[in-house]
Protein backbone atom coordinates (compact mmCIF):
# COMPACT_ATOMS: atom_id res chain seq x y z
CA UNK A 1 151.36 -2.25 54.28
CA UNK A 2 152.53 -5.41 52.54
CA UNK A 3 150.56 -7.75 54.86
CA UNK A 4 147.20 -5.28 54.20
CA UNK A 5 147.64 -6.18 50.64
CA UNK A 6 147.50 -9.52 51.41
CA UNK A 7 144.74 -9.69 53.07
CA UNK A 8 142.49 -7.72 50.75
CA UNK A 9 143.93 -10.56 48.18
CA UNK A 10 143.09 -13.06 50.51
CA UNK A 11 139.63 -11.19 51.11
CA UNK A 12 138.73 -10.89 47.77
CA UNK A 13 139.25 -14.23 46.58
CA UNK A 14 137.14 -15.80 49.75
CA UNK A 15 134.68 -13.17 48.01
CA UNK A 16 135.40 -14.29 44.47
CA UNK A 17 135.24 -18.10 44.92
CA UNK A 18 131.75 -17.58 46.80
CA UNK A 19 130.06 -15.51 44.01
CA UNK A 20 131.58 -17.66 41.18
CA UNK A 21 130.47 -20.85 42.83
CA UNK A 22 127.33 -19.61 43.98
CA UNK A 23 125.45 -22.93 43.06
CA UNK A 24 128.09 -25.13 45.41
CA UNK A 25 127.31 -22.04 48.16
CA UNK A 26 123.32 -22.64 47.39
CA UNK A 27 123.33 -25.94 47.95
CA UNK A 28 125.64 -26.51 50.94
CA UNK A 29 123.67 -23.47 52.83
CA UNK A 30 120.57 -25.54 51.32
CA UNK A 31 122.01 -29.12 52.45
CA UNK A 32 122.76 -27.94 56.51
CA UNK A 33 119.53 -26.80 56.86
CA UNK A 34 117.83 -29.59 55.44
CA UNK A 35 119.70 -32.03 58.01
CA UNK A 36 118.56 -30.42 60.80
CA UNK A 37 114.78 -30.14 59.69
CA UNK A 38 115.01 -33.95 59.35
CA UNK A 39 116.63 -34.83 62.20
CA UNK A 40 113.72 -32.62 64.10
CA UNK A 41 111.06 -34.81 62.04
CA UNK A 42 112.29 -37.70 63.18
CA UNK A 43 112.62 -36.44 66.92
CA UNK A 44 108.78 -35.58 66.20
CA UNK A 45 107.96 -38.70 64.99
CA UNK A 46 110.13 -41.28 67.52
CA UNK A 47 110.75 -39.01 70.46
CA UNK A 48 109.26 -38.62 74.12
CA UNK A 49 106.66 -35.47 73.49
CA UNK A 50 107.32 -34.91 77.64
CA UNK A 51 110.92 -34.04 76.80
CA UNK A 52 110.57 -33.53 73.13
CA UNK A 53 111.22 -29.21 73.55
CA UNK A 54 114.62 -29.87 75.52
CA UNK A 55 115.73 -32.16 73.19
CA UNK A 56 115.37 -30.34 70.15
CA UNK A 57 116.96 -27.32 72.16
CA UNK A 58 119.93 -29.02 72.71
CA UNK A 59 120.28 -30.78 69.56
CA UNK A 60 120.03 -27.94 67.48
CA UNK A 61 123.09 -26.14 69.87
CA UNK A 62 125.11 -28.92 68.92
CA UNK A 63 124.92 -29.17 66.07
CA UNK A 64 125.41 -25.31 65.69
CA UNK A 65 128.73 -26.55 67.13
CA UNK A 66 129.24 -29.81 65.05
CA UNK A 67 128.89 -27.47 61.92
CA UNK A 68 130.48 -24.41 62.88
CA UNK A 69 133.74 -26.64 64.04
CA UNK A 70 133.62 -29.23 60.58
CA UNK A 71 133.58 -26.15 58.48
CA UNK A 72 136.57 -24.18 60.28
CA UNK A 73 138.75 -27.22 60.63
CA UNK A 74 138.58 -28.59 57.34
CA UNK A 75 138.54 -25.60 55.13
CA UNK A 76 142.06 -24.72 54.71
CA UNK A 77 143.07 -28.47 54.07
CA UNK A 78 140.33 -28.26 51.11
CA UNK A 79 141.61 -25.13 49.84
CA UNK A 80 145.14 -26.57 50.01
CA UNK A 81 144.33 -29.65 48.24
CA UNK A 82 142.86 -27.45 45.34
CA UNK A 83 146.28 -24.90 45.07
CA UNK A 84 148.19 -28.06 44.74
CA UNK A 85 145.60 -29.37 41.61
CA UNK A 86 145.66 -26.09 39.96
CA UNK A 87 149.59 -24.94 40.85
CA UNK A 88 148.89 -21.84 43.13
CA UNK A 89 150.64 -23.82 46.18
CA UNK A 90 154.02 -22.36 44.80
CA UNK A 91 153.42 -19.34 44.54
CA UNK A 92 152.83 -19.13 48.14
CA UNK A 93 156.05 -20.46 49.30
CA UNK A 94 157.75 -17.90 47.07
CA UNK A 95 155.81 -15.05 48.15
CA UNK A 96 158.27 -13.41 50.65
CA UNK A 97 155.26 -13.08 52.88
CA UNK A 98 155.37 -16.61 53.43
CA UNK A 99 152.44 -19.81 53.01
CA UNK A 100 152.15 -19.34 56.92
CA UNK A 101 150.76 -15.86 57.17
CA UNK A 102 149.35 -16.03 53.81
CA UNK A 103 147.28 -19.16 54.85
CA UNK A 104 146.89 -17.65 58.45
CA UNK A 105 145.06 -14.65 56.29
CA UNK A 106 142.93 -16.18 53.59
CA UNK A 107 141.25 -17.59 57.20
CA UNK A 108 140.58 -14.67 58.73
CA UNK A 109 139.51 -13.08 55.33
CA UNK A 110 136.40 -16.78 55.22
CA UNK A 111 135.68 -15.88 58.83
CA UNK A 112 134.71 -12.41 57.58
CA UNK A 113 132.49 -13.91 55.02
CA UNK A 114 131.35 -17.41 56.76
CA UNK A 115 129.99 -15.53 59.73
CA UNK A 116 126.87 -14.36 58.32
CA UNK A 117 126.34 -17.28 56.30
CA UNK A 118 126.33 -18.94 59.63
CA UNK A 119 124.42 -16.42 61.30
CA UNK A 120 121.65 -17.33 59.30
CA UNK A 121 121.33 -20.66 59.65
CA UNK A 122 121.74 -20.61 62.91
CA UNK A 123 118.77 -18.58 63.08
CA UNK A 124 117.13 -20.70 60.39
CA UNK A 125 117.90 -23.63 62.77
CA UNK A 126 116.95 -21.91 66.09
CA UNK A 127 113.78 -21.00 64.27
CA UNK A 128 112.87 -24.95 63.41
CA UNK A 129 113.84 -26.18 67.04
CA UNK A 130 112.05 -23.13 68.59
CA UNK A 131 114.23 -21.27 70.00
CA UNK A 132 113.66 -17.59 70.98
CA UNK A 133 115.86 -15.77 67.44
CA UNK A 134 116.82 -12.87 69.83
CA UNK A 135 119.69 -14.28 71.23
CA UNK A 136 122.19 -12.17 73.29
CA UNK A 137 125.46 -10.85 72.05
CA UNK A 138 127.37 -13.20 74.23
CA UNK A 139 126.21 -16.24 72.08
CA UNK A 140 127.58 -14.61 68.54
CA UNK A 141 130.88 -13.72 70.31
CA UNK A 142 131.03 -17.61 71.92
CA UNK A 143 130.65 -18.39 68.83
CA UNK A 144 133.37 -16.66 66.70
CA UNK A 145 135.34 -18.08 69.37
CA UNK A 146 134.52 -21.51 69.25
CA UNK A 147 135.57 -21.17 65.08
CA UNK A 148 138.46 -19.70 65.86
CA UNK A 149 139.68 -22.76 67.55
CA UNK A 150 138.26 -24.69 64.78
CA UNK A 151 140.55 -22.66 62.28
CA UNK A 152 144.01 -23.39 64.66
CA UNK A 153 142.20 -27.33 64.65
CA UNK A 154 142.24 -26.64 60.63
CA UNK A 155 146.28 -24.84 60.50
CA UNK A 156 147.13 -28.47 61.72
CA UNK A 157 145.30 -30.29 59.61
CA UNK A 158 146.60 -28.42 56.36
CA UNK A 159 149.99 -28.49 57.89
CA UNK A 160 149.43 -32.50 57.08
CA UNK A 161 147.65 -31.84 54.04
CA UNK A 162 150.90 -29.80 52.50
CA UNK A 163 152.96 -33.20 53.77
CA UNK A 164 150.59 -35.95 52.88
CA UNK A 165 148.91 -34.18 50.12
CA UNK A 166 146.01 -36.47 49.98
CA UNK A 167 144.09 -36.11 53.28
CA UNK A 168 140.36 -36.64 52.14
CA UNK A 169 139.92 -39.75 53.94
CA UNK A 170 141.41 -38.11 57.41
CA UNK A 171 139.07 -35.17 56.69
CA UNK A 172 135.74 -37.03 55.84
CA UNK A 173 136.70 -39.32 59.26
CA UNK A 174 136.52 -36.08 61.26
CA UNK A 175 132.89 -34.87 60.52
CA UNK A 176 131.74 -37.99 62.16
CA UNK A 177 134.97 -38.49 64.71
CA UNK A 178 134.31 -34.99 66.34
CA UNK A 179 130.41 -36.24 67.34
CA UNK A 180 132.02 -38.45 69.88
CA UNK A 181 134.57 -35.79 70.89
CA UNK A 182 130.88 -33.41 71.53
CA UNK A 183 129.34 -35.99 73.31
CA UNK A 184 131.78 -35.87 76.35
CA UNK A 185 132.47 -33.82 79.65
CA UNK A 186 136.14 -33.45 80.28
CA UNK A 187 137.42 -31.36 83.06
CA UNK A 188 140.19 -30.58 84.71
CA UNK A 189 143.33 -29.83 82.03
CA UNK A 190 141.50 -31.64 79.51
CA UNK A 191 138.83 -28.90 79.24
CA UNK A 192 140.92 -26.93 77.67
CA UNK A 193 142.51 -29.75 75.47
CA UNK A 194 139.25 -31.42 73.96
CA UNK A 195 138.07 -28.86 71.11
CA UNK A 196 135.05 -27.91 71.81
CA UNK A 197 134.26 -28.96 75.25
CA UNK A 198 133.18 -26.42 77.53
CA UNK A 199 131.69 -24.75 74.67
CA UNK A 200 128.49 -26.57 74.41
CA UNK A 201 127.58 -25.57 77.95
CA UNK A 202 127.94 -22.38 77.55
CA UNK A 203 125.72 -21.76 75.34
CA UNK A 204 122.97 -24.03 76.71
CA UNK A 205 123.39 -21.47 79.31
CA UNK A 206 123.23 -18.41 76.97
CA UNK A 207 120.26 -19.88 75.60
CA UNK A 208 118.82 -20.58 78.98
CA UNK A 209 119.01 -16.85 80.13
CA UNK A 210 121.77 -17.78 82.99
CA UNK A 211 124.52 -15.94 80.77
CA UNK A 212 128.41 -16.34 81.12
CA UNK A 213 130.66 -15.98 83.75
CA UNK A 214 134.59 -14.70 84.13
CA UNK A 215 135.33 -18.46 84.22
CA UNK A 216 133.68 -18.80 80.92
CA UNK A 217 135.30 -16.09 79.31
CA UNK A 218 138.58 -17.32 80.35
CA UNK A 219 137.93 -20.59 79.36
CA UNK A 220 137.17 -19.74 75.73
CA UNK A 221 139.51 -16.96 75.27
CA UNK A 222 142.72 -19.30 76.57
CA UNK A 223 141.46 -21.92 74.55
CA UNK A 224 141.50 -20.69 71.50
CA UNK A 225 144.28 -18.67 72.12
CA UNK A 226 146.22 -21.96 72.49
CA UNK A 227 144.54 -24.09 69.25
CA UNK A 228 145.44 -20.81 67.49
CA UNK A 229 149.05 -20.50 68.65
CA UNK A 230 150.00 -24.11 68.06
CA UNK A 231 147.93 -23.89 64.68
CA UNK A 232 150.49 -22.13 63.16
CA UNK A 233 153.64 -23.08 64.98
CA UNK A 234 152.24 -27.08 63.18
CA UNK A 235 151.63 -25.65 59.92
CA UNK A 236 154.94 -23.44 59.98
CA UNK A 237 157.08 -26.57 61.07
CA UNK A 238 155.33 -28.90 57.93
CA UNK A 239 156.06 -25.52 55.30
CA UNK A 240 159.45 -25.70 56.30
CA UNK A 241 159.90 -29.59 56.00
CA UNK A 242 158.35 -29.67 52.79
CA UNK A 243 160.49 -26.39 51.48
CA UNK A 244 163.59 -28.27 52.49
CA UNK A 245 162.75 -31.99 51.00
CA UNK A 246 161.33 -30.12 47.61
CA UNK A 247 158.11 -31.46 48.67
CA UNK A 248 155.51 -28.55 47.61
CA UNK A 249 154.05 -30.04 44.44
CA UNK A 250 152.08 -32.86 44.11
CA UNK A 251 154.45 -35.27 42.94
């Protein structure tokens, strides 16, 4: 019962924080969509025509990916950087819950809320690079899977953020760091290892009409599963070292 209350706290203050800062949720819906229109433009306008439909295709999938991964990874470091500004980072670590599973879910409780927000910009975006908008259920479901490996990505990061406190440099580095990341093929062990990898073609292949096979499913259910386990065993290990040193606060 204690952890359901949680959660509707959690739930309702991902709610809160979006409908009191409407304007910042305005303008960053406003500011992805923009991007992509532009970059399309300027495929338009420098591009190969012969290839020009392909290209946009797969351009707008990644960066479906590029966006859905920068905004689960970096999210809880943000929010953590904020509760130690305002003093609500204590209160955590003396909840007898714990920051761990409190943390663990006030993420769930944004992927309730950040999934249609990125529902519709994906079809916003899909729309622009023309893309058919009916796409099957396997994509959405790739998709909540492919953020919540972002969000394990993102237990690690804040796990440094409650150490290091000021992580905005590491944090701004990764939106462009994880491009390069995108752009390669791994296989082998490393498939599972690079975020994101085997992602990408999958949904080219959703998109395409060939659908998903067991292999897929595996692949993005195991890897999540493990981004997600060690997620929290990083961000549990950096609580605790900060807890003992007396390291919660700012200074």
């Amino acid at each position: 019962m204690k952890y359901l209350n949680v959660f509707k706290g959690t739930l309702l203050r991902s709610f809160t924080e979006v409908k009191r800062y409407y304007l910042n949720t305005l303008t960053s819906f406003g500011i992805m969509t923009m991007i992509f229109y532009f970059i399309v433009v300027g495929i338009n306008k420098f591009g190969n025509p012969a290839v020009l439909g392909e290209s946009v295709q797969a351009i707008a999938i990644g960066y479906i990916v590029w966006m859905a991964l920068i905004g689960t990874m970096t999210d809880l470091s943000w929010t953590i950087i904020n509760d130690t500004n305002i003093g609500l980072i204590e209160q955590t670590f003396i909840s007898p819950i714990g920051p761990t599973v409190i943390y663990l879910l006030y993420q769930f409780s944004n992927l309730i809320i950040v999934i249609p927000m990125e529902l519709v910009i994906m079809v916003i975006v899909f729309k622009i690079a023309g893309i058919p908008v009916l796409i099957p259920l396997s994509f959405f479901i790739a998709l909540v899977l492919l953020m919540i490996q972002g969000y394990g990505i993102g237990l690690v990061l804040a796990g440094m953020t409650l150490k290091f406190k000021r992580t905005q440099s590491i944090l701004t580095l990764l939106q462009f760091g994880i491009v390069g990341v995108l752009m390669g093929n791994y296989e082998g062990i490393w498939k599972y290892i690079v975020p994101a990898n085997g992602f990408i073609q999958i949904f080219k292949n959703i998109v395409n009409g060939k659908g998903t096979t067991l292999n897929d499913w595996f692949y993005m259910l195991i890897s999540s599963s493990i981004y997600v386990i060690a997620g929290i065993l990083i961000f549990e290990c950096f609580a605790r070292i900060v807890r003992r040193k007396g390291e919660i606060a700012q200074y």
